[in-house]
N, C-alpha and C. Protein backbone atom coordinates (compact mmCIF):
# COMPACT_ATOMS: atom_id res chain seq x y z
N UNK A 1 -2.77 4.23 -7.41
CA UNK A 1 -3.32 3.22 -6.54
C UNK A 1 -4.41 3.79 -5.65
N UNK A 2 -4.31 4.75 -4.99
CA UNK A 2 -4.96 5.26 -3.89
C UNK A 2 -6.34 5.97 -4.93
N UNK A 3 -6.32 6.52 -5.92
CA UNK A 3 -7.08 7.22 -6.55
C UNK A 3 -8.23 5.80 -7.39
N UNK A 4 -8.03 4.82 -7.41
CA UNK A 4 -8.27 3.45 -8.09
C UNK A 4 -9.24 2.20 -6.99
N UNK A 5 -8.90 3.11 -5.38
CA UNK A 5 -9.34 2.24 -4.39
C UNK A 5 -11.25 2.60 -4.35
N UNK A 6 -11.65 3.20 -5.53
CA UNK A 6 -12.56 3.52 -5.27
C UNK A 6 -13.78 2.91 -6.72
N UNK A 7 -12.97 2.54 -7.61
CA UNK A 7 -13.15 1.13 -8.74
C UNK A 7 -14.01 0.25 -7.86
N UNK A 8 -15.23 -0.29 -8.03
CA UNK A 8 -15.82 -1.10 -7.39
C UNK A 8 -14.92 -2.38 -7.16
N UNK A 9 -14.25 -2.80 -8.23
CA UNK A 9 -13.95 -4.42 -8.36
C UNK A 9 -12.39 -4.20 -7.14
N UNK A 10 -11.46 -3.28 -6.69
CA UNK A 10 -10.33 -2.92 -6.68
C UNK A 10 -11.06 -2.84 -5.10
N UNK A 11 -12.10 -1.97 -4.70
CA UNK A 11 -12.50 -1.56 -2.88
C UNK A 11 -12.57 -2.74 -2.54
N UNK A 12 -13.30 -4.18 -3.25
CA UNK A 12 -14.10 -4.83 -2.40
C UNK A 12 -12.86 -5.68 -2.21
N UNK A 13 -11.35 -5.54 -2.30
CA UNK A 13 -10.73 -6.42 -2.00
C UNK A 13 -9.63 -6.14 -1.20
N UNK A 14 -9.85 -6.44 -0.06
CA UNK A 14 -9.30 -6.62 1.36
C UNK A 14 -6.99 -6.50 0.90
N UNK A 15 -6.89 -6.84 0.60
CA UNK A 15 -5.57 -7.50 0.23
C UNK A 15 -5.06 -7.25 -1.30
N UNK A 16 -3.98 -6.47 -1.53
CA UNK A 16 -3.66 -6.03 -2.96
C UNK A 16 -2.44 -6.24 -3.21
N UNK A 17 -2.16 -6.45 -4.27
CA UNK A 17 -1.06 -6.33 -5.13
C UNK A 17 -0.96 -5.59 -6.06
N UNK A 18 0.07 -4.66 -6.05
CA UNK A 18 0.26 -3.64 -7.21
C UNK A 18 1.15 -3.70 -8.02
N UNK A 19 1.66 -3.91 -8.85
CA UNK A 19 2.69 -4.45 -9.79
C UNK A 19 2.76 -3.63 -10.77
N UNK A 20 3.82 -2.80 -10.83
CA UNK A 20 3.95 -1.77 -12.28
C UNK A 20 5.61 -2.26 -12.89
N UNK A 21 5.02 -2.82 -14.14
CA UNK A 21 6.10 -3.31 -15.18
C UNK A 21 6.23 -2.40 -16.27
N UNK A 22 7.92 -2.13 -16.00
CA UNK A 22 8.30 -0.98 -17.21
C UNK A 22 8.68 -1.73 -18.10
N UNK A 23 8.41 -1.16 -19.10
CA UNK A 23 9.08 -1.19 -20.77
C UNK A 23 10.49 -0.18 -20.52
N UNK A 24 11.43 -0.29 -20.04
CA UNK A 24 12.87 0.62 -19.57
C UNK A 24 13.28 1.24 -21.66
N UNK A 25 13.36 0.47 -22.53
CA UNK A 25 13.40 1.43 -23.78
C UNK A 25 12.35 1.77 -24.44
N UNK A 26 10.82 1.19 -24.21
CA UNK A 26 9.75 2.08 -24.53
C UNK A 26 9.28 3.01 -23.84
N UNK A 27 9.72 3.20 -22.69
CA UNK A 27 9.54 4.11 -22.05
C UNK A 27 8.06 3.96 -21.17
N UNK A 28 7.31 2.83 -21.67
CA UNK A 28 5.85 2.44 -21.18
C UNK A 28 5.61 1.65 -20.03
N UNK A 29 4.73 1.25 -19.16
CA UNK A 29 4.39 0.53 -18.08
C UNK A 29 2.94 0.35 -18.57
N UNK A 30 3.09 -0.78 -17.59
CA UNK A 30 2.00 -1.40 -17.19
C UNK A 30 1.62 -1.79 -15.89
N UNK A 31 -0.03 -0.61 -14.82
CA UNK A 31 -0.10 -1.34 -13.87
C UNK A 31 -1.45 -2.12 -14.03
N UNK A 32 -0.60 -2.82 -12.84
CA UNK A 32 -1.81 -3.89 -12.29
C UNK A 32 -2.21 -4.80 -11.04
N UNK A 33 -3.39 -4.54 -10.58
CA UNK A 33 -3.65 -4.85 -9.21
C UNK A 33 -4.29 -6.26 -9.42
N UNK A 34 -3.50 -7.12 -8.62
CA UNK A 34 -4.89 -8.50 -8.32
C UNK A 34 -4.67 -8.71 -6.62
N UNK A 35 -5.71 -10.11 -6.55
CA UNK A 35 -5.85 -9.77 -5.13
C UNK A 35 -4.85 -10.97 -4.26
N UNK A 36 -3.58 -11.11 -4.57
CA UNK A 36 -2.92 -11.86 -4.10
C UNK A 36 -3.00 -13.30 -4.41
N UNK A 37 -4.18 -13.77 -5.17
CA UNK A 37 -4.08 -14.76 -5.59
C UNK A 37 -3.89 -15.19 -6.86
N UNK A 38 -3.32 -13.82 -7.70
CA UNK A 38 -2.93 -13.68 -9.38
C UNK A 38 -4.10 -13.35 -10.10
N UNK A 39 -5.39 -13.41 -9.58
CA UNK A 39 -6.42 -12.89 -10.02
C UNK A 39 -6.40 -11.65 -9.98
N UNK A 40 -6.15 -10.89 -11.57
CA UNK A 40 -6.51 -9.14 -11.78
C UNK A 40 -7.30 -8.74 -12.09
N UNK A 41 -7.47 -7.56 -11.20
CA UNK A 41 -8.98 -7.25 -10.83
C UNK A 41 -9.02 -5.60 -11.13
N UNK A 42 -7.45 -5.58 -11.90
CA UNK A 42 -7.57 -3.57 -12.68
C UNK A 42 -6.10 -3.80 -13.30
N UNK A 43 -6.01 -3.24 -14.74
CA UNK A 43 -4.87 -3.00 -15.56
C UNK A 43 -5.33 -1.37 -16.34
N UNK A 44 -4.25 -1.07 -16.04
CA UNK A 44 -3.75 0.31 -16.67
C UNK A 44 -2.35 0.56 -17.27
N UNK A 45 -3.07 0.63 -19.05
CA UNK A 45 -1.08 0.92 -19.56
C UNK A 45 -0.88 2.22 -19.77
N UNK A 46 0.05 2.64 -19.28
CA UNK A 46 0.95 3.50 -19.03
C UNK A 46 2.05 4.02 -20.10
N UNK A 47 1.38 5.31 -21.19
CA UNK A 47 1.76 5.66 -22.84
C UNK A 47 2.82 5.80 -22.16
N UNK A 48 3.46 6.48 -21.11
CA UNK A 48 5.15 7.04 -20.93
C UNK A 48 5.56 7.21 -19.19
N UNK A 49 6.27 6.84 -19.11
CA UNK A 49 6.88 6.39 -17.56
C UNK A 49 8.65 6.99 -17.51
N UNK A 50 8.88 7.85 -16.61
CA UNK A 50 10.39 7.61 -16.27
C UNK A 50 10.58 6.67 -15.03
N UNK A 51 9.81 6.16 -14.75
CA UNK A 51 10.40 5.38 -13.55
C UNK A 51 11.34 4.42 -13.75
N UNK A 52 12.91 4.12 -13.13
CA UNK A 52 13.99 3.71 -13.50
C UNK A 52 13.99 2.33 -13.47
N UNK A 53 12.86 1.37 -12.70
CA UNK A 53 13.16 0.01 -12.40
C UNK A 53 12.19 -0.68 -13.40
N UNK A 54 12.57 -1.79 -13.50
CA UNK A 54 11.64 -2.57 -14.40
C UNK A 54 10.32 -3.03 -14.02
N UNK A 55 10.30 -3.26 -12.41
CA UNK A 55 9.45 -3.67 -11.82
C UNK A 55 9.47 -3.33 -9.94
N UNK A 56 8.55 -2.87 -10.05
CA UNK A 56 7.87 -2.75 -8.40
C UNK A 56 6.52 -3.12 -7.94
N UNK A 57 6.77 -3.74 -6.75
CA UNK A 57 5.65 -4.13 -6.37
C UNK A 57 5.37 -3.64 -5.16
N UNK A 58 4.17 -3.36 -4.59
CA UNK A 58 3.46 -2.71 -3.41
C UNK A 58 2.42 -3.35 -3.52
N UNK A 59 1.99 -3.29 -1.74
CA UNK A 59 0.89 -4.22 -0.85
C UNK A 59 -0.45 -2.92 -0.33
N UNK A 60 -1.29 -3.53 -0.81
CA UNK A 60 -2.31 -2.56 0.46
C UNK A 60 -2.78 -3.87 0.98
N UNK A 61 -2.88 -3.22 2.06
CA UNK A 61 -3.82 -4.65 3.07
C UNK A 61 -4.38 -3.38 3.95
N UNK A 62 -5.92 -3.86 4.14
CA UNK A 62 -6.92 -3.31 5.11
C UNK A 62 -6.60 -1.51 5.11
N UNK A 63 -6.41 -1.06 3.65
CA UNK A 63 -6.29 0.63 3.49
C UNK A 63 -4.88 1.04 4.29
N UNK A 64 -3.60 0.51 4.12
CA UNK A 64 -2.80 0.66 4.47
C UNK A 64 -1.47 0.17 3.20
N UNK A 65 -1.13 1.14 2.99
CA UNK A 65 0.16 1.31 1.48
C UNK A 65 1.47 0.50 2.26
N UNK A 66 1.70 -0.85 1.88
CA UNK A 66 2.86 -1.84 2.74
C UNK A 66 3.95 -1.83 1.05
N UNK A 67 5.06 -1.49 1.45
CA UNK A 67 6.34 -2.19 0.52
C UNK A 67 6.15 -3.61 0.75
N UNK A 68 6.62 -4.80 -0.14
CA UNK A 68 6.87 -5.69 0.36
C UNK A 68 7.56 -6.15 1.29
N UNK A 69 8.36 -5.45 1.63
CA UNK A 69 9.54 -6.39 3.15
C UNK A 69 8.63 -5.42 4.14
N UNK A 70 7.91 -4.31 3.88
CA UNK A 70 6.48 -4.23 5.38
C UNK A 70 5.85 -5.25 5.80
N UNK A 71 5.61 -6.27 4.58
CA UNK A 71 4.29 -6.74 5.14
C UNK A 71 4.84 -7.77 5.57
């Protein structure tokens, strides 16, 4: 995320959503940022992931990394 804030289409937007969906027996993800209004504005799949959950989501608002129950 932080390495991605610098993607032209990904800086110019104030307000983010980050959403990384595992494949838990392919072992694969998928992230993806839009700007809160379901409009995605960066996807990256992800050949191999151990991360244990199916899905997480994280907030940037105004260059600041929010969990959802932060914001």
């Amino acid at each position: 995320m932080a390495f991605q804030q610098a993607h032209p289409l990904v800086k110019r937007e104030e307000f983010q959503v980050w959403t990384l969906n595992v494949d838990l027996e392919q072992s694969t993800a998928t992230l993806t940022c839009d700007n809160g209004n379901y409009q995605i504005v960066f996807t990256k799949q992800i050949s191999y992931t151990d991360f244990p959950m199916e899905e997480i989501k994280i907030y940037v608002a105004d260059n600041v990394i929010l969990l959802p129950s932060e914001y």
